[in-house]
C-alpha atoms as a PDB file:
ATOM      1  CA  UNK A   1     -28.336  26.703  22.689  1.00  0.00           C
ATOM      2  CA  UNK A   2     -29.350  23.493  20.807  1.00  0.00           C
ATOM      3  CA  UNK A   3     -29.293  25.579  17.337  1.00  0.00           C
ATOM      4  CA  UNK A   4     -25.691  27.025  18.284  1.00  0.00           C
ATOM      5  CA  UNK A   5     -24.305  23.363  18.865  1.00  0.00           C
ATOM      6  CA  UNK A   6     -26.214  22.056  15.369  1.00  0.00           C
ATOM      7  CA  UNK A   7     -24.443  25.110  13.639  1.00  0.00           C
ATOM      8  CA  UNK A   8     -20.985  24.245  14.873  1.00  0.00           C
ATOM      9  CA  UNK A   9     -21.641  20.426  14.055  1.00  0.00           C
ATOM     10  CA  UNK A  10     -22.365  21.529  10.504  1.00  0.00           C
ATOM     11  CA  UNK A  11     -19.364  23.815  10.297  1.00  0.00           C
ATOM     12  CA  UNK A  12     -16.848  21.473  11.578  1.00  0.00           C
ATOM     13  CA  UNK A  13     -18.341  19.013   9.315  1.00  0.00           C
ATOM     14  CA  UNK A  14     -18.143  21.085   6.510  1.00  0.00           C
ATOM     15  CA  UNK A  15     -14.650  21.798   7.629  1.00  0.00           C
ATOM     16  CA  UNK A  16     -13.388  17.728   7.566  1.00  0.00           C
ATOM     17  CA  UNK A  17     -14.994  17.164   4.368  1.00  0.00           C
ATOM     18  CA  UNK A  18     -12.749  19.972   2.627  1.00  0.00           C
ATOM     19  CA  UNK A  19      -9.803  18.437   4.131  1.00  0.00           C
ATOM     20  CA  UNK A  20     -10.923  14.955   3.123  1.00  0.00           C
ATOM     21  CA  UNK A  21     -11.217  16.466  -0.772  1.00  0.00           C
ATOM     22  CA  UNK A  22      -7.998  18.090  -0.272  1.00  0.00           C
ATOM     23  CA  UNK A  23      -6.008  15.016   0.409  1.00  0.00           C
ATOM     24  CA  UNK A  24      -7.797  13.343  -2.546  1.00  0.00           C
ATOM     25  CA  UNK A  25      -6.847  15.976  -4.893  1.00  0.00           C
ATOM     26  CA  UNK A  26      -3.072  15.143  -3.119  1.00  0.00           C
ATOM     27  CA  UNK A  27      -3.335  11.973  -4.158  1.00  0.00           C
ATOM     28  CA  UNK A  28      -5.200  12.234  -7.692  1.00  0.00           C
ATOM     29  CA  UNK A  29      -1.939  14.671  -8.458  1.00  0.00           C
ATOM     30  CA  UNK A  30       0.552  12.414  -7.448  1.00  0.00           C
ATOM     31  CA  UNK A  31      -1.278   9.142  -9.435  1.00  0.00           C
ATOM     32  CA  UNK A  32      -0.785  11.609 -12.970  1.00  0.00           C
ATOM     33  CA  UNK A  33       2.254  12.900 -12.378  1.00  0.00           C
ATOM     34  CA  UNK A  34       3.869   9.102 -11.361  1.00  0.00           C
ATOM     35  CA  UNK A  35       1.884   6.375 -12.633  1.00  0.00           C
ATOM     36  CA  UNK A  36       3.158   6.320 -16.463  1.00  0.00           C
ATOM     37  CA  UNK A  37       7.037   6.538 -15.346  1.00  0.00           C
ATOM     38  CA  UNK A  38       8.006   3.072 -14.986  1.00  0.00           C
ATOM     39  CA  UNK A  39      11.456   4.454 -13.072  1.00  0.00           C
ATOM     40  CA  UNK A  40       9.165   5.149  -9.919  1.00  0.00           C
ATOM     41  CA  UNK A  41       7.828   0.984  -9.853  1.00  0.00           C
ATOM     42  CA  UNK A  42       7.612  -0.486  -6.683  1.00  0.00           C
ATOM     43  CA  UNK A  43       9.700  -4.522  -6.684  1.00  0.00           C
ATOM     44  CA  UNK A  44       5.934  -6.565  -6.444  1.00  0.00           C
ATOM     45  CA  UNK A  45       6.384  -6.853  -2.508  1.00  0.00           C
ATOM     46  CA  UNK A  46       4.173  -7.867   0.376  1.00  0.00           C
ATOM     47  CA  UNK A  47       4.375  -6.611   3.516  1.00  0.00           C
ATOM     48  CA  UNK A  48       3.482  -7.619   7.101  1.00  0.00           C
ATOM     49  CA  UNK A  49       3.955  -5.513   9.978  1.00  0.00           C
ATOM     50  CA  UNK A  50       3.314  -4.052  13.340  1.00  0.00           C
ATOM     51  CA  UNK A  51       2.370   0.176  13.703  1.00  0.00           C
ATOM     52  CA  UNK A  52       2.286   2.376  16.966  1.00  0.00           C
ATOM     53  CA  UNK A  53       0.621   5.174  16.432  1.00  0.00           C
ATOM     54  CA  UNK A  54      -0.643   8.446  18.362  1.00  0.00           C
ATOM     55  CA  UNK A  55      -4.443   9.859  17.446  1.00  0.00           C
ATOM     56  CA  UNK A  56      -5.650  13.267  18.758  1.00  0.00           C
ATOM     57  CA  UNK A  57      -9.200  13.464  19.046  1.00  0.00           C
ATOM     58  CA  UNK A  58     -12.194  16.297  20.759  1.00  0.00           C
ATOM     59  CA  UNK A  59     -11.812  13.552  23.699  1.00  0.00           C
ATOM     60  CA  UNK A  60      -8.101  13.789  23.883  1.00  0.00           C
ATOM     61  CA  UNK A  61      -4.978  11.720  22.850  1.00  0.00           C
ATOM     62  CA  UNK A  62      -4.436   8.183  22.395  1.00  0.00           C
ATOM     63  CA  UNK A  63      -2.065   5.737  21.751  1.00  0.00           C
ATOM     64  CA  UNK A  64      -3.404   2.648  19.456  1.00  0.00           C
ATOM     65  CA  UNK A  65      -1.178  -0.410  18.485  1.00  0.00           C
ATOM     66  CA  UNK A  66      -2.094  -2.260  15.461  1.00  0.00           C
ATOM     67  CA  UNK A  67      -1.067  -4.412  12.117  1.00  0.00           C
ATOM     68  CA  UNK A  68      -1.161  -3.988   8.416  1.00  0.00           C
ATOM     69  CA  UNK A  69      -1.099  -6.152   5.529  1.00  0.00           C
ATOM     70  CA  UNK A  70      -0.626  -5.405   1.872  1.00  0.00           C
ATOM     71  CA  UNK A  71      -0.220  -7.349  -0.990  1.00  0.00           C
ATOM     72  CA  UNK A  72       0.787  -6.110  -4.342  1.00  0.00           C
ATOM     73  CA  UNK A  73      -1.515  -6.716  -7.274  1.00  0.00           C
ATOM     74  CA  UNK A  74       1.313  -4.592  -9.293  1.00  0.00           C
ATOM     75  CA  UNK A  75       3.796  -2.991  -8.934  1.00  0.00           C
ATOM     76  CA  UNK A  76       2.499   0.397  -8.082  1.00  0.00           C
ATOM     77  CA  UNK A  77      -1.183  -0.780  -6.140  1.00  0.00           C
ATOM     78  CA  UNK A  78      -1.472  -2.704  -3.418  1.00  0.00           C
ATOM     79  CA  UNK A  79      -4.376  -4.055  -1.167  1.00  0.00           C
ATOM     80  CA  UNK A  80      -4.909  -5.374   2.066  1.00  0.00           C
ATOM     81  CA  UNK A  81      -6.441  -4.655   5.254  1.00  0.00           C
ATOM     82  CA  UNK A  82      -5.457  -3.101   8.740  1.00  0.00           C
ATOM     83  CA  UNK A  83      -6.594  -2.988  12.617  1.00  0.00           C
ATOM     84  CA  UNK A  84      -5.807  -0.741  15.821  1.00  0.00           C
ATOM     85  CA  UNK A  85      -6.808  -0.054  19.349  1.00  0.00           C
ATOM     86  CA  UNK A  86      -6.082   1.599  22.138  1.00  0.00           C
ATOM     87  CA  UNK A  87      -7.330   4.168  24.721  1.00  0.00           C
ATOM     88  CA  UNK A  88      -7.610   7.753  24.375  1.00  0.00           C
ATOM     89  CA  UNK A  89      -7.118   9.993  27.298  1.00  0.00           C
ATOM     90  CA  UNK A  90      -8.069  13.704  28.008  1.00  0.00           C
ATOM     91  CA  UNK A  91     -11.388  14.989  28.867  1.00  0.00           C
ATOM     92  CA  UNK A  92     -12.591  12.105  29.061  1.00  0.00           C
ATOM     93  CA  UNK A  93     -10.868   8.393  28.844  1.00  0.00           C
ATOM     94  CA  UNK A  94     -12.264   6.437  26.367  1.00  0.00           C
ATOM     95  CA  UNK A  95     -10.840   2.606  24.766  1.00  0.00           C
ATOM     96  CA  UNK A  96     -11.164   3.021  20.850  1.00  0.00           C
ATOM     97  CA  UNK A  97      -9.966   0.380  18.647  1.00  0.00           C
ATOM     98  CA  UNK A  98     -10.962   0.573  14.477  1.00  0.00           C
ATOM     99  CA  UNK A  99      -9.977  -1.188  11.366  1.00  0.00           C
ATOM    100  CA  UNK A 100     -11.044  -2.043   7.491  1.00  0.00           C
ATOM    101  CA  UNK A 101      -9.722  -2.357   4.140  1.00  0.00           C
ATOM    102  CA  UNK A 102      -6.385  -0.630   2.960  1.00  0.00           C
ATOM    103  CA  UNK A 103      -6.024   0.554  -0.601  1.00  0.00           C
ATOM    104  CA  UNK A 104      -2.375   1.543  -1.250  1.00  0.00           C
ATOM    105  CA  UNK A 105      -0.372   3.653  -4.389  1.00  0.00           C
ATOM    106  CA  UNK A 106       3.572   2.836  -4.258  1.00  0.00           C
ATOM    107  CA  UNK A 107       5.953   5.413  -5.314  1.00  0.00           C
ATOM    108  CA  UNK A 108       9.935   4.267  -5.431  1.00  0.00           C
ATOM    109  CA  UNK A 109      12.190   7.386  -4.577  1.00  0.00           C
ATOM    110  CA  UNK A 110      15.374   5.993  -4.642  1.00  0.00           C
ATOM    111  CA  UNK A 111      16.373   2.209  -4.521  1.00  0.00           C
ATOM    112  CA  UNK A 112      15.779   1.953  -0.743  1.00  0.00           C
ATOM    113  CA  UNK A 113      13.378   5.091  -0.311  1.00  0.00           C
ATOM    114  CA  UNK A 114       9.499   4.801  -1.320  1.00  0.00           C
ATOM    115  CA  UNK A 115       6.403   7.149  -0.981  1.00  0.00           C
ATOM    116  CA  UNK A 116       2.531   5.570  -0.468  1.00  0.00           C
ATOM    117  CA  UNK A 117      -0.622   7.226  -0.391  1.00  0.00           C
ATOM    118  CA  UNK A 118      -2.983   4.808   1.381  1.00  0.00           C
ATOM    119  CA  UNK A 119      -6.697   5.120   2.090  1.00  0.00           C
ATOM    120  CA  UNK A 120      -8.345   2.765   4.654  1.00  0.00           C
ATOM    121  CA  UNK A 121     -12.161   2.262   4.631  1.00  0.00           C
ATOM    122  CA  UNK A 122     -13.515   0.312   7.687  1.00  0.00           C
ATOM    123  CA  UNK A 123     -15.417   0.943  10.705  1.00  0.00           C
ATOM    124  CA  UNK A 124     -14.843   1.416  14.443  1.00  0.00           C
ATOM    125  CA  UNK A 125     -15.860   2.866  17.852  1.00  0.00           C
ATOM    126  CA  UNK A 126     -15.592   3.442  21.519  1.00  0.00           C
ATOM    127  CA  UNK A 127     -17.064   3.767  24.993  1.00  0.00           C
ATOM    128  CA  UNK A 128     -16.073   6.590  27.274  1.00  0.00           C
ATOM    129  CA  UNK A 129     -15.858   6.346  30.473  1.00  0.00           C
ATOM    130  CA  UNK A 130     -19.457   7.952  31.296  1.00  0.00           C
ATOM    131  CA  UNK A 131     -20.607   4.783  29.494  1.00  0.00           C
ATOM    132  CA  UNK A 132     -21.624   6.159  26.373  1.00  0.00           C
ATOM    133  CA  UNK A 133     -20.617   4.505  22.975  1.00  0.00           C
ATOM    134  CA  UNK A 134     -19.771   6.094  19.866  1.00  0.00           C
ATOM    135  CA  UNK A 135     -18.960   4.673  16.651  1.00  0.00           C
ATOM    136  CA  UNK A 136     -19.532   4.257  12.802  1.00  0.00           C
ATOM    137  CA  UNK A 137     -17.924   4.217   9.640  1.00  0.00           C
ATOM    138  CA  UNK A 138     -14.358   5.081   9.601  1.00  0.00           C
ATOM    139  CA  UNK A 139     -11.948   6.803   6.654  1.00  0.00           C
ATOM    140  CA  UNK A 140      -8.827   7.269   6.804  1.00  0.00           C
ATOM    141  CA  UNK A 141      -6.796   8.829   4.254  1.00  0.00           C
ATOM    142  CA  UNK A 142      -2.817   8.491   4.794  1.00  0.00           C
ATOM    143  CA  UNK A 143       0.776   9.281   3.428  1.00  0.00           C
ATOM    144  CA  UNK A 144       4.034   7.756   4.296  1.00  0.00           C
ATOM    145  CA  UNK A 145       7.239   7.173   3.474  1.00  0.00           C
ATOM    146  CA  UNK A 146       9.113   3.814   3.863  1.00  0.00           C
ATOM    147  CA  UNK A 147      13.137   2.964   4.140  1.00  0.00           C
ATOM    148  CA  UNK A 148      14.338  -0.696   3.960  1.00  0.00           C
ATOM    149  CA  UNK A 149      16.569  -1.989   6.173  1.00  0.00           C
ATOM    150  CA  UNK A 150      18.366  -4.338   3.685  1.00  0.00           C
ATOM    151  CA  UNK A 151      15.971  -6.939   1.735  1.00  0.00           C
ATOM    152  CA  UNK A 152      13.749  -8.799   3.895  1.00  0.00           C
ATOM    153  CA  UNK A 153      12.127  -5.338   6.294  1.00  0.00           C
ATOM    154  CA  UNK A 154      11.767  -1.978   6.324  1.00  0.00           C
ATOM    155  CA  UNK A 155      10.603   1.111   8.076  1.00  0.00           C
ATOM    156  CA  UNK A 156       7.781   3.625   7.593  1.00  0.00           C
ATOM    157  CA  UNK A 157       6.894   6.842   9.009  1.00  0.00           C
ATOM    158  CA  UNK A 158       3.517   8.561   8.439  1.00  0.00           C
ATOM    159  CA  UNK A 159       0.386  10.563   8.827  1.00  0.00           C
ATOM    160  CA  UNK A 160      -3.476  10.231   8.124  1.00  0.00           C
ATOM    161  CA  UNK A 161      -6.435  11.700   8.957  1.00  0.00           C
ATOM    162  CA  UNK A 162      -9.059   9.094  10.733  1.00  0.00           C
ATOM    163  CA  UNK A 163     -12.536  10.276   9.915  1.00  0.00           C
ATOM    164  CA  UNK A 164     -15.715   9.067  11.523  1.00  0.00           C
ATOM    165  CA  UNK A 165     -18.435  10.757   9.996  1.00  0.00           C
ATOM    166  CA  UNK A 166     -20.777   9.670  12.609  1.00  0.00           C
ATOM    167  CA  UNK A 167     -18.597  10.612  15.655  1.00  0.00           C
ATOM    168  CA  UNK A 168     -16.664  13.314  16.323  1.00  0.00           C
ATOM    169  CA  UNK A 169     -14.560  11.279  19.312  1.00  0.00           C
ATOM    170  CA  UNK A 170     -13.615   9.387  16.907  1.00  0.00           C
ATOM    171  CA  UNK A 171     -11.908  11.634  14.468  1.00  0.00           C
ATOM    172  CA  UNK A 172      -8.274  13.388  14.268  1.00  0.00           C
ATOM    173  CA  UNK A 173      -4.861  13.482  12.837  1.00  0.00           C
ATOM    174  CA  UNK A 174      -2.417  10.701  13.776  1.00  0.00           C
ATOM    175  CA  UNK A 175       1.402   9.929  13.025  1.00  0.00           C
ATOM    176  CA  UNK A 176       2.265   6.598  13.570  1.00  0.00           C
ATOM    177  CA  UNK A 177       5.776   4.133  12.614  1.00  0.00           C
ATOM    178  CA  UNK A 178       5.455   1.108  10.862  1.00  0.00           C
ATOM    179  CA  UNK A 179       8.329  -1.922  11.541  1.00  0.00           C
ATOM    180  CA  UNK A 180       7.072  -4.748   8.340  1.00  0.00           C
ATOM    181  CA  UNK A 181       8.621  -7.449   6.986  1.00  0.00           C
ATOM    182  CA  UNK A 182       9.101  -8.041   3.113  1.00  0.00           C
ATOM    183  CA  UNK A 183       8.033 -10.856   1.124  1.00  0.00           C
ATOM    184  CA  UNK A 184       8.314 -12.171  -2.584  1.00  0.00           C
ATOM    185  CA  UNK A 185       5.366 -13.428  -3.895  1.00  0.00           C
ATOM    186  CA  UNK A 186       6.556 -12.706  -7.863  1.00  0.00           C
ATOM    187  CA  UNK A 187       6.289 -16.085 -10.013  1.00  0.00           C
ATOM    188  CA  UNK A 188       9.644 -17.487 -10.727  1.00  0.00           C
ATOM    189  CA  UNK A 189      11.056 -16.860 -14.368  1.00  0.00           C
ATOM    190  CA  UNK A 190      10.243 -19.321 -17.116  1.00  0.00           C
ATOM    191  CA  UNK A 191      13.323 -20.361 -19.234  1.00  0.00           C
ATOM    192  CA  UNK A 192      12.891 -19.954 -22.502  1.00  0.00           C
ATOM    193  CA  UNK A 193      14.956 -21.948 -25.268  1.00  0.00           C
ATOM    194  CA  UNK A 194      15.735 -18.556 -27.883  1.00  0.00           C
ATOM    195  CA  UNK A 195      17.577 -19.176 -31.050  1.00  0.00           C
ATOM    196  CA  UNK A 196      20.461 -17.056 -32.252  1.00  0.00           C
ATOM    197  CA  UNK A 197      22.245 -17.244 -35.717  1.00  0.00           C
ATOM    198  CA  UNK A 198      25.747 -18.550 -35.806  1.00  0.00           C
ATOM    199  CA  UNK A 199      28.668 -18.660 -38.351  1.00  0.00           C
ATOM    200  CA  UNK A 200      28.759 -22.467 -38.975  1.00  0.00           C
ATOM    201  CA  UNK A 201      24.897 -22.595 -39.456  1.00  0.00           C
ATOM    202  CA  UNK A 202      21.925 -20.255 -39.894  1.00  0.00           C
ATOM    203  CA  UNK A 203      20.448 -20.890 -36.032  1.00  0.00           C
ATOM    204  CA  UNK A 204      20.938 -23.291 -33.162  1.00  0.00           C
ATOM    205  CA  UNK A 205      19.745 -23.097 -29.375  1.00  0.00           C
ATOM    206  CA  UNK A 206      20.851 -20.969 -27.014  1.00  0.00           C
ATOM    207  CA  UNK A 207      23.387 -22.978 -24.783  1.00  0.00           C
ATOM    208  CA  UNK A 208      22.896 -26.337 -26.950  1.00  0.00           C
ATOM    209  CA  UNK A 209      24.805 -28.045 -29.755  1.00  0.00           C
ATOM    210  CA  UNK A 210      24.316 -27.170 -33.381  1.00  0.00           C
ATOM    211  CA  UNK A 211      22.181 -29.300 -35.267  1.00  0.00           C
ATOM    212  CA  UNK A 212      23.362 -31.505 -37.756  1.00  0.00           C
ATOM    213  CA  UNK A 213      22.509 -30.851 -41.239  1.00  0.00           C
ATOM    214  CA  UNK A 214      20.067 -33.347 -43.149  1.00  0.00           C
ATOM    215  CA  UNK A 215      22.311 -35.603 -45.328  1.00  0.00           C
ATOM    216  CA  UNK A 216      21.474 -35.128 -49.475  1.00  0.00           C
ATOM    217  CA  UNK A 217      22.667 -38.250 -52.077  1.00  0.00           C
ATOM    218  CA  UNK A 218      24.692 -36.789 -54.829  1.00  0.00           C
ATOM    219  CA  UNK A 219      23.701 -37.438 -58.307  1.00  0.00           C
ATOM    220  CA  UNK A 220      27.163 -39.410 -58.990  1.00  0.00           C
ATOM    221  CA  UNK A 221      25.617 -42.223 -56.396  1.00  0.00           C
ATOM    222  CA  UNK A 222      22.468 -42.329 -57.445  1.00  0.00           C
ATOM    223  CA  UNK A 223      23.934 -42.662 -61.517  1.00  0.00           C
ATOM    224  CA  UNK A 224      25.962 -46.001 -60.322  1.00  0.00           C
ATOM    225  CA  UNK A 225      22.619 -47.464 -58.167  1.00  0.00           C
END
């Protein structure tokens, strides 16, 4: 009986891994096919918000309430961090809450329409209501897709994939909504004084007067002196 359950662990270990390569390869594809366009750049943004999300697990389904921050370091990456929790509620009831470091790739659809891939590295855990913990390192692999609701918020629907190596209570799919607020943290433009040729003289500042020319004594003055 033990062997049986080891074999099973095994395969449906073997089982999330291939699904964790397959989202990479997702989002290595997306990265070549996206990243040298400059037509699919993100405005440099960061983002604040609040997420409800839903998380089925071996011990049942949960509901987990959470944040997320993200600050652009360009226009197409951004970084930040994220936390949930929650209780999950099948076989067994268990309170689960989890959290860690966001890495995030920007895609712009359409002027109000965007596309990230997002992977969270943290840590987490639980304790079910037979008293036993469970816990460990947490990954979470996501994609979503984000609409603004004019300039300052927006919305975003998505999926991931939480995986806790360590735990199998711990791991499932989940689809959550995102409500986050927008904010510009982009340096303001330096004015710069550019100099254009004219008619009347060969260049002057932009937006000031012409210069006046330097004065030369003519040879007629300088005889009579």
């Amino acid at each position: 009986m033990t062997q049986l359950l080891s074999k099973s662990g095994s395969v449906r270990f073997r089982k999330e891994s291939m699904k964790i390569k397959n989202l990479g390869l997702v989002a290595f594809t997306g990265l070549c096919l996206f990243l040298p366009n400059k037509a699919f750049a993100l405005d440099a943004t960061s983002r604040l918000g609040a997420e409800v999300k839903a998380l089925q697990t071996p011990a049942g389904m949960g509901i987990l309430f959470g944040w997320r921050y993200l600050f652009h370091t360009s226009p197409y990456f951004s970084v930040g961090g994220a936390g949930y929790t929650g209780q999950i509620s099948g076989t067994s009831t268990a309170s689960y809450s989890y959290g860690g470091m966001i890495g995030a790739f920007h895609i712009l659809l359409s002027p109000s329409t965007s596309m990230e891939v997002t992977v969270l590295g943290g840590g987490g855990g639980g304790k079910l209501d037979t008293g036993v913990f469970f816990g460990g390192t947490v990954v979470e692999p996501g994609l979503g897709f984000s609409f603004k609701l004019g300039k300052a918020a927006q919305f975003v629907a998505g999926a991931s994939y939480v995986w806790m190596p360590g735990s199998a209570q711990g791991t499932g799919f989940s689809g959550g909504v995102k409500f986050e607020f927008l904010t510009d943290h982009r340096p303001e433009p330096t004015v710069s004084r550019e100099f254009k040729p004219t008619a009347t003289g060969p260049e002057t500042p932009a937006g000031g007067a012409q210069s006046a020319a330097p004065v030369v004594p003519s040879r007629t003055t300088s005889a009579r002196n």
